[in-house]
PDB file of N, CA and C in Angstrom:
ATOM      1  N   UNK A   1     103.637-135.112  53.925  1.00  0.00           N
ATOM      2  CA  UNK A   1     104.520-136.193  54.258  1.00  0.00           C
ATOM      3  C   UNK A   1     103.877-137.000  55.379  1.00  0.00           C
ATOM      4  N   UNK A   2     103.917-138.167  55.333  1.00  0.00           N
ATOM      5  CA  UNK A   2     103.178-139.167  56.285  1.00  0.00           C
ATOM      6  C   UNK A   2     104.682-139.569  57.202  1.00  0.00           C
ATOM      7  N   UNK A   3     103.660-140.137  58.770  1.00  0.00           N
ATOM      8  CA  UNK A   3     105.328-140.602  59.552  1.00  0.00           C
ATOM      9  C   UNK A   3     104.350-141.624  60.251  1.00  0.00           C
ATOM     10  N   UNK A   4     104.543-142.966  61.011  1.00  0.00           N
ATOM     11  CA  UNK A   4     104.015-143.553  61.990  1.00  0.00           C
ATOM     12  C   UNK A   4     104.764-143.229  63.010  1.00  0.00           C
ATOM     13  N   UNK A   5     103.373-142.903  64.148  1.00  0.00           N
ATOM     14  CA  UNK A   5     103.567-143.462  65.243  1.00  0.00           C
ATOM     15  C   UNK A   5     104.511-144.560  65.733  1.00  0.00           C
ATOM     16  N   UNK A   6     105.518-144.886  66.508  1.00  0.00           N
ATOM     17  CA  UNK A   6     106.203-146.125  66.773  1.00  0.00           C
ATOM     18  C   UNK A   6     106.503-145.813  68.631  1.00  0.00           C
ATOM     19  N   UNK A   7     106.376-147.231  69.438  1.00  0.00           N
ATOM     20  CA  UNK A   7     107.076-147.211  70.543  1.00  0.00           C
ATOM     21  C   UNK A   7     108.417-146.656  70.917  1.00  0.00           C
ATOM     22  N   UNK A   8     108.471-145.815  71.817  1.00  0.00           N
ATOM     23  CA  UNK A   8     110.242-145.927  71.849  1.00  0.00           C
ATOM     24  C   UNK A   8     110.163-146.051  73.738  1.00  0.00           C
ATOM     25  N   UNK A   9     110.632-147.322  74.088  1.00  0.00           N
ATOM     26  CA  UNK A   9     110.680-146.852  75.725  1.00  0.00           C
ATOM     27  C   UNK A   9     109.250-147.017  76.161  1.00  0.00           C
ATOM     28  N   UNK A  10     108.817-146.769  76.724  1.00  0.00           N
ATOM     29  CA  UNK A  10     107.168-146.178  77.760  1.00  0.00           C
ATOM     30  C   UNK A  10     106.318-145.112  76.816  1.00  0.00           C
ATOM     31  N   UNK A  11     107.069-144.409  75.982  1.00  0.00           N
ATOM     32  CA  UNK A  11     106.388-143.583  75.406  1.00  0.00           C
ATOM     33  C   UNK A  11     106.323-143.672  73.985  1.00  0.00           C
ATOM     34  N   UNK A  12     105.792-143.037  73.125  1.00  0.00           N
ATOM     35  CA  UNK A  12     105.406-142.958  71.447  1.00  0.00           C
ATOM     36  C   UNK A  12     106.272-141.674  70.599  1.00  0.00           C
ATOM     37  N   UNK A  13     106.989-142.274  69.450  1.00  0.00           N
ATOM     38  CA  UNK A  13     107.355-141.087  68.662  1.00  0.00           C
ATOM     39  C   UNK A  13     107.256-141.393  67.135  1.00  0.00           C
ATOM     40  N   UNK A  14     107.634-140.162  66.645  1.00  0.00           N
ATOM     41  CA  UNK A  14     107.748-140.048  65.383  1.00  0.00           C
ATOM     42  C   UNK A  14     109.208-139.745  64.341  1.00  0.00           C
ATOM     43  N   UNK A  15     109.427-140.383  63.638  1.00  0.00           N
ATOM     44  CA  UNK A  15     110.424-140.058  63.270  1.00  0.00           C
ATOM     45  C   UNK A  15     110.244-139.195  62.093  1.00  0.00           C
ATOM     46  N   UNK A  16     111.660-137.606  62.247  1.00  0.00           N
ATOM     47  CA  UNK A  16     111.762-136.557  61.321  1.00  0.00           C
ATOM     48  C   UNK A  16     112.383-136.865  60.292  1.00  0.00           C
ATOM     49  N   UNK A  17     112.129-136.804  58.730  1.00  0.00           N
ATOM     50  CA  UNK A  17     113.023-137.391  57.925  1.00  0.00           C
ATOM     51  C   UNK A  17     114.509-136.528  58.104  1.00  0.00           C
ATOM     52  N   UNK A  18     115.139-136.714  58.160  1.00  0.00           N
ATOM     53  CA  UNK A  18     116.558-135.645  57.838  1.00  0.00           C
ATOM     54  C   UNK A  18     116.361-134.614  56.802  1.00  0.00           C
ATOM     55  N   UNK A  19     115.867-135.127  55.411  1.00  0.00           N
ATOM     56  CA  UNK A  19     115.686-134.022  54.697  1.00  0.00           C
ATOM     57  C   UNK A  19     114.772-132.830  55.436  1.00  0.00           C
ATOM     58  N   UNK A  20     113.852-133.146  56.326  1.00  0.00           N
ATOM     59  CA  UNK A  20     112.989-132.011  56.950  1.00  0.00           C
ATOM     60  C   UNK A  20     113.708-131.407  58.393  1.00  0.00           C
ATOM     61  N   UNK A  21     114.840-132.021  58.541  1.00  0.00           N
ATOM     62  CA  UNK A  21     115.606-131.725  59.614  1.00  0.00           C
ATOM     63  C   UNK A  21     116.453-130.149  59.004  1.00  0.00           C
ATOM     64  N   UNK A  22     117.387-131.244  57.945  1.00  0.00           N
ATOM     65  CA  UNK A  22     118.430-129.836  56.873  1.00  0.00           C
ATOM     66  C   UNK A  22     117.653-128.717  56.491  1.00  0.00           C
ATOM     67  N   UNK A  23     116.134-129.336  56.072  1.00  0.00           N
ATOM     68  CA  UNK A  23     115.228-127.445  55.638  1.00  0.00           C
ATOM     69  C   UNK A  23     115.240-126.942  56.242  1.00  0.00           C
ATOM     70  N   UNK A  24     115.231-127.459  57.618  1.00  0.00           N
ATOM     71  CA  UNK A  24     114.890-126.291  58.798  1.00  0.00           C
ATOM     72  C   UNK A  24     115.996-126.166  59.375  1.00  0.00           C
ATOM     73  N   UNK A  25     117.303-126.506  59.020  1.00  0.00           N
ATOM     74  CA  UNK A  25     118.481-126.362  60.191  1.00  0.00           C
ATOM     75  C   UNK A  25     118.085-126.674  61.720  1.00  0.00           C
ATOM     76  N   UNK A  26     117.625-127.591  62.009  1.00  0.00           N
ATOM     77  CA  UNK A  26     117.597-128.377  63.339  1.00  0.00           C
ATOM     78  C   UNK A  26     118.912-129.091  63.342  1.00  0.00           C
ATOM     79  N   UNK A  27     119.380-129.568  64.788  1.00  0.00           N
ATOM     80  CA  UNK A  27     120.466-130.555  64.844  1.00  0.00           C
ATOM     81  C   UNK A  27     119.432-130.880  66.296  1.00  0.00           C
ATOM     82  N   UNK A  28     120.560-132.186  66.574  1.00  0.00           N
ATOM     83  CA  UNK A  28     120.040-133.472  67.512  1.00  0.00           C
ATOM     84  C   UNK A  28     119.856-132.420  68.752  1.00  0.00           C
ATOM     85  N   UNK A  29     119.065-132.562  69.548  1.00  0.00           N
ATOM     86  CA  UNK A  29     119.649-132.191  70.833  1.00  0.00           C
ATOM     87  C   UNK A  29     118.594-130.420  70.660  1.00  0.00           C
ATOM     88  N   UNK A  30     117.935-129.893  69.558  1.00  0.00           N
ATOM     89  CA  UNK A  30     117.588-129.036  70.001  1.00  0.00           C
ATOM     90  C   UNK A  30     116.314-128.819  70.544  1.00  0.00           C
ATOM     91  N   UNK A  31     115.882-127.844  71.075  1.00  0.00           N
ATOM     92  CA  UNK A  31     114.465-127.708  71.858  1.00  0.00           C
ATOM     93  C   UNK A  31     113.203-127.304  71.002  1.00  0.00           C
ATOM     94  N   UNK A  32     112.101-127.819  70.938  1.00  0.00           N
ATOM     95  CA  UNK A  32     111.092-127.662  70.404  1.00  0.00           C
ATOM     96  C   UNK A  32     110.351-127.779  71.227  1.00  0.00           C
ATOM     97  N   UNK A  33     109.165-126.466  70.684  1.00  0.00           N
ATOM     98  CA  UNK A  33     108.152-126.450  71.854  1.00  0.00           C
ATOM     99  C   UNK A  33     107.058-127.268  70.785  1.00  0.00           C
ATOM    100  N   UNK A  34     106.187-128.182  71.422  1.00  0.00           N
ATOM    101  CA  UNK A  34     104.957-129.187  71.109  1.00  0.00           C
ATOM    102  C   UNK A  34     103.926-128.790  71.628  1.00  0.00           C
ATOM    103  N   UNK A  35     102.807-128.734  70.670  1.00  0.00           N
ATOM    104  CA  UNK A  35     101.185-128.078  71.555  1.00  0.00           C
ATOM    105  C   UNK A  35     100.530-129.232  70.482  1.00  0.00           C
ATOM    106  N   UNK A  36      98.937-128.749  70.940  1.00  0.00           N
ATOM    107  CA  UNK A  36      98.291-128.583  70.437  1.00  0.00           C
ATOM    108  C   UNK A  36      97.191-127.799  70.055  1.00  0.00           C
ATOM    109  N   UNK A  37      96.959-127.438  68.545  1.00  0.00           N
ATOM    110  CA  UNK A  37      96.006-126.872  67.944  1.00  0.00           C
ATOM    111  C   UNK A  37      94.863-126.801  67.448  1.00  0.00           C
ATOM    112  N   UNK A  38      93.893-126.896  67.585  1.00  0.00           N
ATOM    113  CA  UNK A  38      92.654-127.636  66.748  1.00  0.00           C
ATOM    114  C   UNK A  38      93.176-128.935  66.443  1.00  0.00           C
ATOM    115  N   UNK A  39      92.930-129.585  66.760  1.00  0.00           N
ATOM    116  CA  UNK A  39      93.088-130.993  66.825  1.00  0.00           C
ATOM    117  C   UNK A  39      94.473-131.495  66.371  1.00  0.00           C
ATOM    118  N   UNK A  40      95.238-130.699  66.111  1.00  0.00           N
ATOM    119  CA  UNK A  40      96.457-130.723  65.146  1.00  0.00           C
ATOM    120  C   UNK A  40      97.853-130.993  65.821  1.00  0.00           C
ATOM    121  N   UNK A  41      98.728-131.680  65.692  1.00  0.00           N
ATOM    122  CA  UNK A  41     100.409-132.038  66.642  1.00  0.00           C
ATOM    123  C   UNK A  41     101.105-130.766  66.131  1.00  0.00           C
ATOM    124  N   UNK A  42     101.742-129.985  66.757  1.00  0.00           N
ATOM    125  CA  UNK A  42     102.965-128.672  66.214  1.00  0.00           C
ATOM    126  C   UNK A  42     103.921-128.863  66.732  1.00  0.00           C
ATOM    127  N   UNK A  43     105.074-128.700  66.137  1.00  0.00           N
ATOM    128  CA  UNK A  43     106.409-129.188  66.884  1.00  0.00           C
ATOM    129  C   UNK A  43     107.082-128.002  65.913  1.00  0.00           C
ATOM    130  N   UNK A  44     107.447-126.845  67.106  1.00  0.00           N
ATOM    131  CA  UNK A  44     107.849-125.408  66.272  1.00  0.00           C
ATOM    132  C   UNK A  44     109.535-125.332  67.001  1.00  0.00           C
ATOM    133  N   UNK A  45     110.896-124.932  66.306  1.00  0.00           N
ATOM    134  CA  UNK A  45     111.971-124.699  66.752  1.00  0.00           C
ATOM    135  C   UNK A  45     111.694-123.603  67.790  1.00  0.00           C
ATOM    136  N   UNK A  46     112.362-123.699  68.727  1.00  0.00           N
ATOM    137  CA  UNK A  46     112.411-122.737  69.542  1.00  0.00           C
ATOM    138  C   UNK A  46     114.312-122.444  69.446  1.00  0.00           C
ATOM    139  N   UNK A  47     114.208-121.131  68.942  1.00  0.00           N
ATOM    140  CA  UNK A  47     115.158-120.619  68.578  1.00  0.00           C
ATOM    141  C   UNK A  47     115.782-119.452  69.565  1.00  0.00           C
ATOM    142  N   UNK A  48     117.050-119.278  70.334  1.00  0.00           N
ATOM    143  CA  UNK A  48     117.514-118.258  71.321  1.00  0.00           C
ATOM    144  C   UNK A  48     117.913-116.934  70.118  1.00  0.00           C
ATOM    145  N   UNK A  49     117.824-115.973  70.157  1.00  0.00           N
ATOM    146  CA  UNK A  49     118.282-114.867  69.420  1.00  0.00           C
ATOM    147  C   UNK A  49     119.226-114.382  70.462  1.00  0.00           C
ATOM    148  N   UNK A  50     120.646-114.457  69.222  1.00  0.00           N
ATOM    149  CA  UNK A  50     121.621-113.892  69.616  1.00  0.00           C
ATOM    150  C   UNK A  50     122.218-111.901  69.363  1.00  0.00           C
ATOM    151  N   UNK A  51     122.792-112.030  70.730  1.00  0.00           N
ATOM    152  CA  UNK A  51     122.756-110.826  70.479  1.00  0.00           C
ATOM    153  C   UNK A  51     124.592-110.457  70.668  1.00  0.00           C
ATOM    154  N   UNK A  52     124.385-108.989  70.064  1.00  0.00           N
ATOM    155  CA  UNK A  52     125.826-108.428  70.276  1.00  0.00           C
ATOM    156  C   UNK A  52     126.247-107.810  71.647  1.00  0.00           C
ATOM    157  N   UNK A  53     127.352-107.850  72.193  1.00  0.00           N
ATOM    158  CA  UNK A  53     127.529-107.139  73.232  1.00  0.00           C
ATOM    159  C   UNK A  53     126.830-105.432  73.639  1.00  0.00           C
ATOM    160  N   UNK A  54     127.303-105.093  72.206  1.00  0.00           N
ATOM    161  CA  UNK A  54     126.946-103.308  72.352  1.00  0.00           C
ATOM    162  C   UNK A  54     125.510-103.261  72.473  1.00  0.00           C
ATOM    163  N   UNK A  55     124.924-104.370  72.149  1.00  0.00           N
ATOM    164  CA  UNK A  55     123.490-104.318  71.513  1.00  0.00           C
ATOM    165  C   UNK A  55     122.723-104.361  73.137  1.00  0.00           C
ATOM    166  N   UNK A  56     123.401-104.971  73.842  1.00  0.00           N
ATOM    167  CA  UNK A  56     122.830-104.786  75.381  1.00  0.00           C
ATOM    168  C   UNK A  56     123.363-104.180  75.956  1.00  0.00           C
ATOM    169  N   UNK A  57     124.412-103.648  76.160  1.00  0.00           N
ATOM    170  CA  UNK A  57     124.961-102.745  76.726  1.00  0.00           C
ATOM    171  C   UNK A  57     124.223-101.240  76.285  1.00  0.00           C
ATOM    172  N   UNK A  58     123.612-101.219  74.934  1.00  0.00           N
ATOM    173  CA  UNK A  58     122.745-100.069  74.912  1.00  0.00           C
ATOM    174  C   UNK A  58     121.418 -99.765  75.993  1.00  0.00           C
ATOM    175  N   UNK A  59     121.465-101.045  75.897  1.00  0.00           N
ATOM    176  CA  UNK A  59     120.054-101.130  77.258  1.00  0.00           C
ATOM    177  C   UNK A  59     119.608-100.395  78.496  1.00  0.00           C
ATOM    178  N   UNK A  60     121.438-100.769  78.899  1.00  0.00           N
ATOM    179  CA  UNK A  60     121.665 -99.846  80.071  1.00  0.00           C
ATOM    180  C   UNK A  60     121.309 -98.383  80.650  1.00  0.00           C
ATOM    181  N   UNK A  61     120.414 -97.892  80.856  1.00  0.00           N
ATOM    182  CA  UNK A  61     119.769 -96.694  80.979  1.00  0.00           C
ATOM    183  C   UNK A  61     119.877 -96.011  82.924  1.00  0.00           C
ATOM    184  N   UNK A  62     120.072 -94.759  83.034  1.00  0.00           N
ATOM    185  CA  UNK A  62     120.098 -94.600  84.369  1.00  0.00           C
ATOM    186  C   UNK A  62     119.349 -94.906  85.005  1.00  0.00           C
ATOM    187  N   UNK A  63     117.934 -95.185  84.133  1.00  0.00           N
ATOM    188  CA  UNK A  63     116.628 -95.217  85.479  1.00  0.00           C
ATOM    189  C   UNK A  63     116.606 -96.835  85.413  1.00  0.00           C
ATOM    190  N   UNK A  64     117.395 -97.611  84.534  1.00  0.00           N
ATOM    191  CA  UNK A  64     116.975 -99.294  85.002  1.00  0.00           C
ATOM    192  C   UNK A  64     118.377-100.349  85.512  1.00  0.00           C
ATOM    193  N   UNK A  65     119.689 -99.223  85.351  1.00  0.00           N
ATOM    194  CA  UNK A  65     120.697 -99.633  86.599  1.00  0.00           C
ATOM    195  C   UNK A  65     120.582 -99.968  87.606  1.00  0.00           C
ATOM    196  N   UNK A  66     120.919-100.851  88.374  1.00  0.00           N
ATOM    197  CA  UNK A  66     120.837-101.305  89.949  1.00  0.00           C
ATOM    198  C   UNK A  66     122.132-101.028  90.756  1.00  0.00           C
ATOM    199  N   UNK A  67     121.935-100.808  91.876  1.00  0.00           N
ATOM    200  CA  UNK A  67     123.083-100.640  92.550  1.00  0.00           C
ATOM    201  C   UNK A  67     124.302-102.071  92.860  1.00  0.00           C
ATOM    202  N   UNK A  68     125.605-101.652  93.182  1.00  0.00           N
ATOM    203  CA  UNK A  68     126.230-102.252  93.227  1.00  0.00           C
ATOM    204  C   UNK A  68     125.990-103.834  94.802  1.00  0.00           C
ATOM    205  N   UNK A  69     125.773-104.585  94.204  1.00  0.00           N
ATOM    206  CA  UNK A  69     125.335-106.025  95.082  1.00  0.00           C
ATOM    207  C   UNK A  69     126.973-106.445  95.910  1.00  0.00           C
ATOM    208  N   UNK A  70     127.138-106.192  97.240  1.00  0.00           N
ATOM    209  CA  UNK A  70     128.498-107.404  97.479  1.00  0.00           C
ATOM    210  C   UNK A  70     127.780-108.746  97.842  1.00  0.00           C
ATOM    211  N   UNK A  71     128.290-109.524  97.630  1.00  0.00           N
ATOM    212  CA  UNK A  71     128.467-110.821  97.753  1.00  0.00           C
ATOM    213  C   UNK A  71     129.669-111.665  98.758  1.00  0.00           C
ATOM    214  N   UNK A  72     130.530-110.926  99.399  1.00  0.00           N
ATOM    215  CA  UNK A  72     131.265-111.175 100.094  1.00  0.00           C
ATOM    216  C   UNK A  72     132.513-111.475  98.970  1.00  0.00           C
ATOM    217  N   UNK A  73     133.690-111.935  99.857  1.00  0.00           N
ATOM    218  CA  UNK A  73     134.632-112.548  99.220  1.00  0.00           C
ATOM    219  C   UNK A  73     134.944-113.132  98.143  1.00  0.00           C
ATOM    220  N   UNK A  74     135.719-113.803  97.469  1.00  0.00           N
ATOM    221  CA  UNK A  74     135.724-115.269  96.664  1.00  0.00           C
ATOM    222  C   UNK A  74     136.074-115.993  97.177  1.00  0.00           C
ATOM    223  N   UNK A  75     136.882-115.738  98.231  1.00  0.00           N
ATOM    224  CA  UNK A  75     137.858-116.848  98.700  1.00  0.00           C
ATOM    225  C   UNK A  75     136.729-117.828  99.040  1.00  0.00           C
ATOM    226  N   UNK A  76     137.368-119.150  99.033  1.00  0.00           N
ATOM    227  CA  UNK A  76     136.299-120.269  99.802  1.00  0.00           C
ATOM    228  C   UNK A  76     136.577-121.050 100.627  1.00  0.00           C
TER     229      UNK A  76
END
C-alpha cells in the first residue's frame, strides 16, 4: 500500500487508511512506538496487557513484600 508524505503544522505525516486501522484494532489517540530499521519507517501498536486482580495478587511472595509505609494523615 502506498501513502504520501503531506505537511501537517511544522512537521510531516502520513495518513493510515482506516481499513488498516480496523485490521489492527487501533483507535484515535493510541500509542505507537516509531523507529527505525534498516532504512525502513515502523510504526508498531504498543499494547498495555491487562491483567486480573488474582493474577497479581499471586505475585505477592514473603520475600518481595515491603513493609508497611505511613504517610501521615489525609486530612488536608
Amino acid at each position: 500500500m502506498r501513502g504520501i508524505i503531506k505537511k501537517w503544522g511544522n512537521s510531516a505525516a502520513v495518513r493510515l487508511p482506516s481499513s488498516m486501522i480496523k485490521t489492527l484494532k487501533l483507535d484515535l489517540e493510541d500509542i505507537v512506538d516509531i523507529r527505525i530499521e534498516r532504512g525502513c519507517i515502523i510504526i508498531e501498536p504498543i499494547r498495555s496487557e491487562e491483567y486480573l486482580l488474582s493474577q497479581l495478587l499471586s505475585g505477592i511472595k514473603a520475600k518481595n513484600i515491603h513493609a508497611e509505609i505511613d504517610f501521615g494523615s489525609a486530612d488536608t
